[in-house]
Structure formats: C-alpha cells, structure tokens
Protein backbone atom coordinates (compact mmCIF):
# COMPACT_ATOMS: atom_id res chain seq x y z
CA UNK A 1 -18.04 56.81 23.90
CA UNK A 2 -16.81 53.39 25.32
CA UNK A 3 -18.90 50.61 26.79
CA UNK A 4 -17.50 49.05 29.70
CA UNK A 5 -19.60 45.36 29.79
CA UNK A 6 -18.17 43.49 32.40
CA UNK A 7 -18.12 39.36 33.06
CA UNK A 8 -21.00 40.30 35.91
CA UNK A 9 -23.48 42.34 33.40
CA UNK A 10 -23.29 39.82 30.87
CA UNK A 11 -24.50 37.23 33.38
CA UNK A 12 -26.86 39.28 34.65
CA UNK A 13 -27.88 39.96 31.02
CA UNK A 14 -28.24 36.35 30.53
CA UNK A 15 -29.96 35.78 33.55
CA UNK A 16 -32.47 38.59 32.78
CA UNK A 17 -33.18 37.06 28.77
CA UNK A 18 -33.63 33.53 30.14
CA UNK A 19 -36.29 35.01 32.94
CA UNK A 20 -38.01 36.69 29.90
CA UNK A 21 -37.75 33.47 27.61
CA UNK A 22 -39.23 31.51 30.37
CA UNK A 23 -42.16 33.94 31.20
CA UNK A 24 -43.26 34.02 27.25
CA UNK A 25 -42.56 30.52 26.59
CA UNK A 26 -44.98 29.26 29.41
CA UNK A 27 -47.31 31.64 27.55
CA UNK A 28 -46.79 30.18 24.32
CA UNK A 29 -46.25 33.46 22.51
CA UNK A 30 -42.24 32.66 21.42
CA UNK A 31 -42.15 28.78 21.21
CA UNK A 32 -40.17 27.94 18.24
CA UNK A 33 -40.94 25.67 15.62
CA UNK A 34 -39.75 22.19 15.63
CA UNK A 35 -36.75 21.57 12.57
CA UNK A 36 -38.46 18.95 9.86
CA UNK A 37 -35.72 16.23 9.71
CA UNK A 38 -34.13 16.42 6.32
CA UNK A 39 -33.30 12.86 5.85
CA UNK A 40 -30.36 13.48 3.86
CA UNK A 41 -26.43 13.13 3.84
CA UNK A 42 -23.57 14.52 2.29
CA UNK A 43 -21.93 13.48 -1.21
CA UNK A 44 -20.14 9.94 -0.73
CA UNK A 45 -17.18 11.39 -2.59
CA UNK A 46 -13.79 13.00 -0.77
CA UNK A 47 -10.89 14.28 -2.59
CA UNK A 48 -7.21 14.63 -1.03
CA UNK A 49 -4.17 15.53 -3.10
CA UNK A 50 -1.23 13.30 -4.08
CA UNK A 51 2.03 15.46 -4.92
CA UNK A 52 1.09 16.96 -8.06
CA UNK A 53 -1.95 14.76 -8.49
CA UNK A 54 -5.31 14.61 -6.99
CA UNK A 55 -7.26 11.92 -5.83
CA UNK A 56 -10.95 11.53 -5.69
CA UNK A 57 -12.43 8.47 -3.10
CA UNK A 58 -15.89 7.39 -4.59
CA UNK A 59 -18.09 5.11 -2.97
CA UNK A 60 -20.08 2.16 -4.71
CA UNK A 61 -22.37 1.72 -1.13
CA UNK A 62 -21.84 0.04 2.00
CA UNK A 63 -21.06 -3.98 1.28
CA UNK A 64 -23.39 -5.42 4.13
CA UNK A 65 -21.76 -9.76 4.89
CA UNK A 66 -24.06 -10.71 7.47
CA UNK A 67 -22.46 -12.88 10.68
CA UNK A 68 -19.30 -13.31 11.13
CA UNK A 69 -19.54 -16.75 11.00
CA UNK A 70 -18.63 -18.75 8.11
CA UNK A 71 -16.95 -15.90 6.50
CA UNK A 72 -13.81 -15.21 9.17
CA UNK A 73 -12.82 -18.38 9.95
CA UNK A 74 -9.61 -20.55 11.89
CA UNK A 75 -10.35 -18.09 14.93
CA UNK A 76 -13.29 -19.31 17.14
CA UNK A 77 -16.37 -17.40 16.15
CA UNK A 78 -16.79 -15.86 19.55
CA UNK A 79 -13.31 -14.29 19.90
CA UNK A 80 -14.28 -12.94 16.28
CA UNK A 81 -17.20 -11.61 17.56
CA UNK A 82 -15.15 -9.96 20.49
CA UNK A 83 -13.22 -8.40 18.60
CA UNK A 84 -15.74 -6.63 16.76
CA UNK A 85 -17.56 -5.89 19.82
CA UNK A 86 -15.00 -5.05 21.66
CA UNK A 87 -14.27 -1.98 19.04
CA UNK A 88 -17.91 -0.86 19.23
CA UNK A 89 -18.59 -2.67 15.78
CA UNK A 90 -21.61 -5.46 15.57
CA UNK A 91 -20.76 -8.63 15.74
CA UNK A 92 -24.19 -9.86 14.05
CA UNK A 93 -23.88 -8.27 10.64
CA UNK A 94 -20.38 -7.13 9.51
CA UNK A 95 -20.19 -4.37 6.75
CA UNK A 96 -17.74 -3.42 4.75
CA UNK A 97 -17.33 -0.14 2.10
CA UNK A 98 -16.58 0.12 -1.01
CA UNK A 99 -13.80 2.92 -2.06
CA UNK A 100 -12.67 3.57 -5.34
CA UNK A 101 -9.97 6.14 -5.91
CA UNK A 102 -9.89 8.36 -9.33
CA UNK A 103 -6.62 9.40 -9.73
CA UNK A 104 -5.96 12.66 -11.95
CA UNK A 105 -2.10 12.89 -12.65
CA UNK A 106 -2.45 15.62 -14.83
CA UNK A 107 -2.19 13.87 -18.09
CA UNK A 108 -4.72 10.52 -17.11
CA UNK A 109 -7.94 9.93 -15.49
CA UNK A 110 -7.62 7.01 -13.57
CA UNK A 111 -10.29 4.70 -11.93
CA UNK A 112 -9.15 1.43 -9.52
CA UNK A 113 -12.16 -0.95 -9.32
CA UNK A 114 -15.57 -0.42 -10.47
CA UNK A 115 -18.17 -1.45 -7.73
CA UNK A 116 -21.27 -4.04 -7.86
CA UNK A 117 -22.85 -2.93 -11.02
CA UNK A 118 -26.69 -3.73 -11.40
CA UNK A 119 -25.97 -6.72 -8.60
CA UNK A 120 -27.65 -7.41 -5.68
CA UNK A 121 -26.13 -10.09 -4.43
CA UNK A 122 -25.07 -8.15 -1.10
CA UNK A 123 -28.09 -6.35 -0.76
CA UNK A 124 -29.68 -2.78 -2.45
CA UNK A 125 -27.18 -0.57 -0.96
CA UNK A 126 -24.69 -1.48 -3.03
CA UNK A 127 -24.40 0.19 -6.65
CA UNK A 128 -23.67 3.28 -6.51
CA UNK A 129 -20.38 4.35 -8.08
CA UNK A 130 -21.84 6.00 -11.00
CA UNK A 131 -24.04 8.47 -8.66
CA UNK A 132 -21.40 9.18 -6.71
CA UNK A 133 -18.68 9.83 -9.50
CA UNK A 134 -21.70 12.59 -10.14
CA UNK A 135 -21.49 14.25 -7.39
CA UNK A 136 -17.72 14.65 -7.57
CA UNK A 137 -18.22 16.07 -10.77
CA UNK A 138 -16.76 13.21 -12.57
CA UNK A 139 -17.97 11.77 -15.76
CA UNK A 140 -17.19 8.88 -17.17
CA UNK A 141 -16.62 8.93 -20.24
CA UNK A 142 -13.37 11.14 -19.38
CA UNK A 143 -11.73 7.60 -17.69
CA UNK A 144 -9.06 7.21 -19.57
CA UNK A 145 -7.80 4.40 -17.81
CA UNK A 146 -9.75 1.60 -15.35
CA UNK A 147 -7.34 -0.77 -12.63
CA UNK A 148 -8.93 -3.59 -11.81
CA UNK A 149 -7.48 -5.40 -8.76
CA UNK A 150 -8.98 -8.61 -9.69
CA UNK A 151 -12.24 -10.12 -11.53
CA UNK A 152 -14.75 -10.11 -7.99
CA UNK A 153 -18.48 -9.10 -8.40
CA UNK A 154 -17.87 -6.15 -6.52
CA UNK A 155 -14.78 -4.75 -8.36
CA UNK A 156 -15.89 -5.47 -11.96
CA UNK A 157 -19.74 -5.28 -11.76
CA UNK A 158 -19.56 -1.60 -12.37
CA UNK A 159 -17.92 -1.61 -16.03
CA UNK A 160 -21.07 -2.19 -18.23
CA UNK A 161 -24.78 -1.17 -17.48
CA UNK A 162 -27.95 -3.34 -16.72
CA UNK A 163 -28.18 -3.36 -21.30
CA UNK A 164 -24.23 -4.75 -21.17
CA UNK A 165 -24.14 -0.93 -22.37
CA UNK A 166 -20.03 0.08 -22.00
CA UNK A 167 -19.76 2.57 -18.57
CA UNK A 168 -16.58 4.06 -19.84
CA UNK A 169 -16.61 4.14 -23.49
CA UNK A 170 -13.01 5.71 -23.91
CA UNK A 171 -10.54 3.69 -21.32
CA UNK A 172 -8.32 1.10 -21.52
CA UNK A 173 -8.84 -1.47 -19.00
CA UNK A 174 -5.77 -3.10 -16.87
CA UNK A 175 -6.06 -6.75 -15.50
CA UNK A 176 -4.06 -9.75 -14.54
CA UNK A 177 -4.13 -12.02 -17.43
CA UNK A 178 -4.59 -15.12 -14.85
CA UNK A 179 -7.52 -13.35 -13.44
CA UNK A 180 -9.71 -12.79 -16.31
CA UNK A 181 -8.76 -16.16 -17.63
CA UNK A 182 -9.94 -17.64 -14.29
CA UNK A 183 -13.33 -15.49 -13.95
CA UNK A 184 -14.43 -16.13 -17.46
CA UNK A 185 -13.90 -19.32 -18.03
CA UNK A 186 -17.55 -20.69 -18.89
CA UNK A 187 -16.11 -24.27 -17.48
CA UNK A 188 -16.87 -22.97 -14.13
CA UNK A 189 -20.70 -21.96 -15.14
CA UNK A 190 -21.97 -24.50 -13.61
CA UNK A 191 -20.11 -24.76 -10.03
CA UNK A 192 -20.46 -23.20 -6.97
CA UNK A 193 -18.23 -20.17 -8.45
CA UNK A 194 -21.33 -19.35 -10.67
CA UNK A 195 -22.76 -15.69 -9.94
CA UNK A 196 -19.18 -14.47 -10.15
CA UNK A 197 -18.14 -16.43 -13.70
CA UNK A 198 -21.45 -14.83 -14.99
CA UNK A 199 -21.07 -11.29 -13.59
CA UNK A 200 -17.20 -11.49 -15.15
CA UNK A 201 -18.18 -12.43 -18.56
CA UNK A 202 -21.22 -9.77 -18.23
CA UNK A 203 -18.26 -6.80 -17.86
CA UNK A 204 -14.85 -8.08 -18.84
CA UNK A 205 -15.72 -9.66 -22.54
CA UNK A 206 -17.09 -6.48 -23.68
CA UNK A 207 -13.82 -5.03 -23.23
CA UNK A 208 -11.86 -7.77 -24.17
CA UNK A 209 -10.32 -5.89 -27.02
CA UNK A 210 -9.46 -2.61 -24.53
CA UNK A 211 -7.62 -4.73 -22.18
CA UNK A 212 -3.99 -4.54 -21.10
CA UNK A 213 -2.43 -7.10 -19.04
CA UNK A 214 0.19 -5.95 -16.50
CA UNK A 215 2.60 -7.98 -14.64
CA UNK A 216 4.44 -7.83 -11.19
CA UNK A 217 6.52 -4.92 -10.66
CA UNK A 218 5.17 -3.66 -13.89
CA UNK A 219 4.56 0.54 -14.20
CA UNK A 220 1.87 -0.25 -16.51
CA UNK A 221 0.62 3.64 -16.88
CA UNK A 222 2.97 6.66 -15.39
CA UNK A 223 3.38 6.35 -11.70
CA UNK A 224 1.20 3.47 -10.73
CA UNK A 225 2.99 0.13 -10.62
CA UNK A 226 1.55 -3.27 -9.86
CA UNK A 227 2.37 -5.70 -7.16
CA UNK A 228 1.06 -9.08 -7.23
CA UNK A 229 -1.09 -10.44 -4.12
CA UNK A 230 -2.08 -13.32 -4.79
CA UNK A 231 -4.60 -16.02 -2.69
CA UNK A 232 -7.65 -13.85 -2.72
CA UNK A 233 -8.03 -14.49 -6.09
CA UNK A 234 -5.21 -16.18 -8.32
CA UNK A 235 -4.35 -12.63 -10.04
CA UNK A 236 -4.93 -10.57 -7.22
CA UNK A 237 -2.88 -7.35 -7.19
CA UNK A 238 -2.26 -4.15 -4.89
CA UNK A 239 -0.75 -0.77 -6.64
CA UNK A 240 1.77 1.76 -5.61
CA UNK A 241 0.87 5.06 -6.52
CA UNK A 242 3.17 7.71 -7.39
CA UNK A 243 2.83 11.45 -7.54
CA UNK A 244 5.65 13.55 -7.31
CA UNK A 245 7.78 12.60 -3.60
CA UNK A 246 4.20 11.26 -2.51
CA UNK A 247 2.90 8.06 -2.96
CA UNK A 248 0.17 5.26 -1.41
CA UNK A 249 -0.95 1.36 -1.39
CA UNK A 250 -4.35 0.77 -3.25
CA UNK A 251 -4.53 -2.47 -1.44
CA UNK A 252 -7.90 -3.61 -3.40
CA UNK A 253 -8.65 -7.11 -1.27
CA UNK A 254 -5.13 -7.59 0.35
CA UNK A 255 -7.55 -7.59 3.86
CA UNK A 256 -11.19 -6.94 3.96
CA UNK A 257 -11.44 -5.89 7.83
CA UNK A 258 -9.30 -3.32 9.70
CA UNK A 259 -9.94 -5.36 12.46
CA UNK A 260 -9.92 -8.97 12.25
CA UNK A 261 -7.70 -9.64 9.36
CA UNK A 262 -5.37 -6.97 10.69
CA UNK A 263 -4.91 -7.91 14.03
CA UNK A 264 -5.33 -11.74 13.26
CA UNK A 265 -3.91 -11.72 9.23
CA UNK A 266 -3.55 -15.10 9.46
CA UNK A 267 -7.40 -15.54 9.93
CA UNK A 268 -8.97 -17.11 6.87
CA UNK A 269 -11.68 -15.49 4.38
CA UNK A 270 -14.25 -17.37 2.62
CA UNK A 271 -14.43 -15.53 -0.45
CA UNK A 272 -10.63 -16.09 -1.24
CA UNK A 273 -9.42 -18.55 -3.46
CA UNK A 274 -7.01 -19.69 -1.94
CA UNK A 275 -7.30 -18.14 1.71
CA UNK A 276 -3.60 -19.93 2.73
CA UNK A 277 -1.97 -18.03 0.43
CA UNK A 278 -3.75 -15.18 0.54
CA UNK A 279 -3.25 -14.77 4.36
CA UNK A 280 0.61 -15.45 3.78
CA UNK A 281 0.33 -12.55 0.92
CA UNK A 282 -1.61 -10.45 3.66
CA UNK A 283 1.35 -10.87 6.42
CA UNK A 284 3.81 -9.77 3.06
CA UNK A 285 2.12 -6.84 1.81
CA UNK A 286 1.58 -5.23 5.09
CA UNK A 287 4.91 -5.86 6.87
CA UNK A 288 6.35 -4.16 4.04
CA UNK A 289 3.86 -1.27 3.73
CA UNK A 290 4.27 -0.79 7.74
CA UNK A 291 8.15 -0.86 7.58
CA UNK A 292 8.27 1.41 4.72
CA UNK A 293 5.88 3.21 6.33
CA UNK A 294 3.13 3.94 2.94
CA UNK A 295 0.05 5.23 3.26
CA UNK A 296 -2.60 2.72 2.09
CA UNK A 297 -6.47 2.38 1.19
CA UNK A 298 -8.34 -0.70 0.92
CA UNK A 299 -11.63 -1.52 -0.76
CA UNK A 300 -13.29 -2.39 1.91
CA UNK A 301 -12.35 -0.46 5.00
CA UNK A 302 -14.24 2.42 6.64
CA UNK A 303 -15.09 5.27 4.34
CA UNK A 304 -12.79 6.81 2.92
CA UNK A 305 -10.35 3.90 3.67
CA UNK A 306 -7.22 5.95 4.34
CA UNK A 307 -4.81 5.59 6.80
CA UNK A 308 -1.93 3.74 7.96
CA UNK A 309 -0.64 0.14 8.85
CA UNK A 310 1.53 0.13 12.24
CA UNK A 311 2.94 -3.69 13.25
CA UNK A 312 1.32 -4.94 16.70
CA UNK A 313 2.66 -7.86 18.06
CA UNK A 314 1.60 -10.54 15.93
CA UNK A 315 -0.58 -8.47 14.02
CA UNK A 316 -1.15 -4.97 12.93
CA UNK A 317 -3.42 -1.96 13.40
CA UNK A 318 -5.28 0.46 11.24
CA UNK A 319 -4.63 3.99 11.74
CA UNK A 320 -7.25 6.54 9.83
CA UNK A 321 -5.81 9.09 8.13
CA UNK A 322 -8.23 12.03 9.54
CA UNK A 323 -10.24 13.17 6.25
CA UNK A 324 -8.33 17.02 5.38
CA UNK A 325 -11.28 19.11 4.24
CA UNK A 326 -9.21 21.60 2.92
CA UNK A 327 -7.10 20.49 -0.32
C-alpha cells in the first residue's frame, strides 16, 4: 500500500498544525520553554593538514590596541579610520589575534611563537596558549622544538610560567642571535623599551643554554627554513614551511593588519623598531609571497590567520583561506 501525499496535502497539513498550534498556544497548554543561554564557545584551536604533516592553529587570546591613532601612522588618522570602517571593523579600538601554528611533521613537534605569558600589558584576554594547546590535545612537554619570530612580549611571554617555571621542558628553542642580544640587554632596563627587556630576560635566559641560532635562508630543523624580515624588530624573521609538495609563510609580524598595512604597507607601526625598514621588508616579503603565490598566516590576523596575499594596485589584499572542517 502506497501513499500518494501531494504538494497541496502537505500545505494543507501545515496549515491545519499551525491552526492547532495557534489555538493551544493562546491557551497556554504547549508554550515551550525558553533555551537558557549557554554562554560558551567552541575550542580556539583548528587543525588543517600540510602534505604529509599536520598543522594545529592555537590561539593565545584576542590582542585588543586601542585607537588607531598613534599606532598606524604616516596615513592621516581619519583615512585609517575609514578604512577600518569602511570593512565593517571599529575604528575606536583595533584588535588583533594571536595564532600560533604546531606543526607535526611526523618526526618533530613544532611550536612558532609562544603568546603573552602571565602579561597583561594588552589587557586579560590575552594568555591563553597553554589552555588552548589543551583543548587540541596538545601537551607541552611533547614540543620538541619552539620558533620564535622575534623577542616581542607577545611572542616570547608564553615560554616560562608566572614561577619562571620552564613551559616546555624538552625543546630546543630557535632565535635570531641579534634578537635576543637586543631584547636582553639589561642596558635598555631603564628606557622606554622597559616592559619588553624585562619580559625577554623573564623567558629567553632560562633557556639560554637550549637555544639555537638560525640564519637567513637557513633550514634550521627539516622543512622549515628561515627568512630574515627585518625593521619590526632588528632579528625579525618569517618561515617557509615545507611538507611534502605543500608548503606556507608563517609571517610572525611581517604586517599586523590585513587591512591597513596591506593595502597601505608602507604605513608605519609604532611598535617596530625600525618601522622604515620594516615597511620596505613588508613590500619584499609579500610581493614575493603574492607572485609565488604561498599560502601565508600571520600572528596577528583574524583567527585562524590563513589565507592568501593577492597584489592590488599599490597595495595588497588578504584573502581567507575558508577554515576546511574536514581534514
């Protein structure tokens, strides 16, 4: 026996069930129960795979700046703040994100950057790189290896605890010799660079003996090779990675914004060093990573920070990678 349910019964069906729904409802016999709110939010952790590797993004916590002002600067402040309006970001407080990959090749665990450590110097939210490294099912002490693209607050705070207390007790660590030199150098305690010089000392010097220098061009571990950057900081570097045919930028702080330092690169940044060469570096790094055509993430752009540069006139754009929930 066959049921024959046309287009017209199932409307009238419809019809019939919301007539019913209506009558009860007035009566208050079948009102449903208002959802609690549940106030919480998924894992800040996303993997994606790399040839025969497999990455895993983990987040350290939105990085909140404040105004533009001050901080993006040789462009009038209120075509900055057009441009962040103008792609439905605020133009009062500008936030960036903080995305760390872990890199398994099979053989090494490896971790680029570190996070903000016990630091608030950008707020609470920051911090968070050990929680999240949890909830990928990460743990630490199975780093072999930690890539530091420079000695910042926000990139090195993460390697000891709020004791001084080693994070990862059985990597090596991989710097620029120029940069640690720089960013520990107790000469500078007492200048304006202070908070950083102290923060540096707090988590590279308990290392000191586990570090490894690398050098341009170098492929300091197996597949990741080291490009030097520099103007952000004097030791800045960016990474190719390598898996396989497959391969992306870690760009660390080769631009902060996908917006403003993208589309104007030759806009200055307050927190670089030396924000002449660093925009020069910026202009570089991406014409060749847009020609060539390599996937990049940054540090700081919008989680998971994965996409691709594209030249646009005198600038470039950001294109997200859409995040693959299936690996």
């Amino acid at each position: 026996m066959t049921h024959d349910v046309s287009r017209r019964s199932l409307l009238a069906l419809g019809a019939g069930l919301a007539t019913g729904l209506g009558a009860t409802t007035m009566l208050g016999s079948t009102a449903l129960a208002k959802a609690p709110k549940l106030g919480t939010q998924s894992p800040y952790f996303h993997r994606f795979n790399l040839g025969t590797a497999e990455v895993t993004v983990v987040s350290d916590g939105p990085l909140p700046l404040g105004p533009p002002k001050g901080t993006f600067v040789g462009i009038p402040d209120e075509e900055v703040r057009k441009m962040l309006s103008d792609n439905f970001l605020s133009p009062d407080n500008v936030v960036l994100e903080q995305n760390s990959p872990i890199v398994n090749t099979g053989d090494k665990l490896v971790l680029f950057d570190t996070g903000m450590g016990t630091s608030q110097l950008f707020g609470p939210t920051t911090g968070r790189s050990q929680k999240s490294m949890a909830e990928a099912g990460i743990k630490p002490e199975d780093i072999d290896a930690v890539v530091l693209s420079h000695a910042h607050i926000d990139h090195i705070g993460g390697i000891v605890d709020a004791s001084g207390k080693v994070l990862f007790p059985n990597a090596q660590y991989y710097i620029a010799q120029s940069d640690f030199d720089f960013w520990t150098d107790e000469g500078k305690l007492g200048g304006p660079l202070k908070d950083f010089v102290v923060h540096a000392r707090k988590n590279l010097l308990p290392v000191r003996d586990r570090l490894v220098f690398f050098k341009d061009g170098q492929e300091f571990l197996p597949g990741i090779q080291a490009m030097a950057a520099p103007g952000h900081t004097v030791g800045h570097h960016m990474f190719i990675v390598t898996s396989g045919d497959k391969s992306f930028a870690f760009l660390g702080d080769l631009t902060h914004h996908a917006v403003l330092l993208l589309e104007k690169p030759l806009m200055e940044f307050s927190y670089d060093t030396d924000p002449k060469q660093a925009a020069q570096s910026r202009v570089k790094m991406l014409t060749m990573l847009a020609a060539n055509k390599t996937p990049v993430m940054s540090y700081h752009f919008a989680w998971p920070g994965y996409g691709h540069v594209a030249k646009a006139g005198d600038g470039f754009h950001y294109y997200p990678e859409p995040m693959k929930m299936l690996l």
